[in-house]
Protein backbone atom coordinates (compact mmCIF):
# COMPACT_ATOMS: atom_id res chain seq x y z
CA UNK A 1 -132.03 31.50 -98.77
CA UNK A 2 -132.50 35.26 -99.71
CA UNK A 3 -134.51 36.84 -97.30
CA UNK A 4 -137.11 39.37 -98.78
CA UNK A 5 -137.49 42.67 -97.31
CA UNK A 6 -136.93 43.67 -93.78
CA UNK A 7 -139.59 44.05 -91.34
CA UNK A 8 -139.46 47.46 -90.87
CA UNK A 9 -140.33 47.54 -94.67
CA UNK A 10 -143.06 44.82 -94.90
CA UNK A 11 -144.51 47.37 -92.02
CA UNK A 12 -143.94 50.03 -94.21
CA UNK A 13 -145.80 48.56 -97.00
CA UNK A 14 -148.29 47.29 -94.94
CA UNK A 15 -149.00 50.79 -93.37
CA UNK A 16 -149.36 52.02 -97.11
CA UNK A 17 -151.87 49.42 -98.42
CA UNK A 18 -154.27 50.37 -95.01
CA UNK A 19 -154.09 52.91 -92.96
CA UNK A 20 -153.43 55.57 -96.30
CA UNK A 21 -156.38 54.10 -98.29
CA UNK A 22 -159.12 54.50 -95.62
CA UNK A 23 -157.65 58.06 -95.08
CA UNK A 24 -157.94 59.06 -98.48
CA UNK A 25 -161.95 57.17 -98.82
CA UNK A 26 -163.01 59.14 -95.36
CA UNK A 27 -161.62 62.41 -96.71
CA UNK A 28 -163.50 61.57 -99.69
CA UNK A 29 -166.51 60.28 -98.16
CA UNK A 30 -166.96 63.64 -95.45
CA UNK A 31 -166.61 66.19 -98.66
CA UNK A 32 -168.99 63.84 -100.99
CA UNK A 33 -171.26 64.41 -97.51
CA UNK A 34 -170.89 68.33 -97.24
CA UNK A 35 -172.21 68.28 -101.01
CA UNK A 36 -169.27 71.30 -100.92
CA UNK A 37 -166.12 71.16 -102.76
CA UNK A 38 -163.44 70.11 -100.34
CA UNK A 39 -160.70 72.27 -98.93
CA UNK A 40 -157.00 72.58 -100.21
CA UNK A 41 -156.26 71.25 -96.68
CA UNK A 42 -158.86 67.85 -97.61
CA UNK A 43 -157.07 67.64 -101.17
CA UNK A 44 -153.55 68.02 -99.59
CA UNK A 45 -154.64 65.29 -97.14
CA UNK A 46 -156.25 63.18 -100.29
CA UNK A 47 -153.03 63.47 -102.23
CA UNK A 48 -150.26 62.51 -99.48
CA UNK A 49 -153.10 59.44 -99.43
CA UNK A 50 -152.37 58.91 -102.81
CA UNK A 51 -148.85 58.93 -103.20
CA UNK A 52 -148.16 56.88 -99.81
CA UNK A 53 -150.65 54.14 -101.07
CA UNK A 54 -149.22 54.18 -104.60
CA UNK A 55 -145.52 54.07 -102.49
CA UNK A 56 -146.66 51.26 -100.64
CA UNK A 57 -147.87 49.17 -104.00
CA UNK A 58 -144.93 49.91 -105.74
CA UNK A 59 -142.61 48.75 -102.71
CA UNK A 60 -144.32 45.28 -102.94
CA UNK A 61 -144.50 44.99 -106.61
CA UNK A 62 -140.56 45.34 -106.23
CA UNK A 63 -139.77 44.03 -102.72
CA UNK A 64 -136.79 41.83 -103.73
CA UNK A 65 -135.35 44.64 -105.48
CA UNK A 66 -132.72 47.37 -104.54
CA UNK A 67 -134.67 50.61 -103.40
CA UNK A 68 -133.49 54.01 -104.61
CA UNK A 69 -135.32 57.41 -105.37
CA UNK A 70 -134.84 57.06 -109.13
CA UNK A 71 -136.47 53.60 -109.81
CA UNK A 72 -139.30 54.95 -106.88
CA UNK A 73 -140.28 57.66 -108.54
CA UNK A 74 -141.43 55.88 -112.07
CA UNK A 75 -143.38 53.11 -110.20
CA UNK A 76 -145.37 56.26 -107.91
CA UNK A 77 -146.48 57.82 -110.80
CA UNK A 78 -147.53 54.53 -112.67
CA UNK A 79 -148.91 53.26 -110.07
CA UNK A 80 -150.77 56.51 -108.86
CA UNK A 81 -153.27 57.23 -111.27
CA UNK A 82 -154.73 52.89 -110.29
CA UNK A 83 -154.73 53.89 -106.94
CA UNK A 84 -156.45 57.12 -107.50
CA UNK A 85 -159.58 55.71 -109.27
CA UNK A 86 -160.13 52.78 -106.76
CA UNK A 87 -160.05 55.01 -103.87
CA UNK A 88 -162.47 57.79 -105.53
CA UNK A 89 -164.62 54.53 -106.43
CA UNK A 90 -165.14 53.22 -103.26
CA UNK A 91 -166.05 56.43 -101.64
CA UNK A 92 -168.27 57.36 -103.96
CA UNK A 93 -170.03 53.87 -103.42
CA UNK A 94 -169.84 54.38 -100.11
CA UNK A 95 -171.66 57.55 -100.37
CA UNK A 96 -174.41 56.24 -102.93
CA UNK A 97 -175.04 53.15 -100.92
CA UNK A 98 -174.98 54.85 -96.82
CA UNK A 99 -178.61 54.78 -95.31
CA UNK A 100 -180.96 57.89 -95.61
């Protein structure tokens, strides 16, 4: 049969739908904490989050398919915005639930 994916991409992907997503809540989490705006180098750090988690979703929603930068692209930025709001959600539930 058709194998699907390598394993150097299932890493990839796997990578992308854990390690970026707790990056992106603890980021979150530490400025929601500081009750300060956070710092271009936080939102730079939030955003690469972001578009590595929304990388990762999109590479499993289309794992059997050919891979190139043009079809990438469209399935980051729908994916993106998704992966934006769940992320800012669970911080910010993380922050209104922690122990005072």
């Amino acid at each position: 049969g058709k194998r699907a994916g390598t394993g150097a991409q299932w890493f990839e992907i796997a990578e992308g739908m854990m390690e970026a997503p707790w990056s992106a809540i603890l980021v979150l989490y530490a400025s929601f904490l500081t009750h300060q705006p956070p710092s271009v180098k936080f939102m730079g750090s939030f955003a690469a989050s972001i578009v590595t988690t929304a990388k990762a979703a999109d590479h499993f929603n289309r794992a059997d398919q050919a891979k190139s930068l043009s079809g990438a692209v469209p399935g980051i930025l729908k994916t993106a915005p998704e992966v934006t709001f769940r992320l800012v959600f669970i911080a910010l539930l993380a922050f209104l639930t922690r122990p005072f």
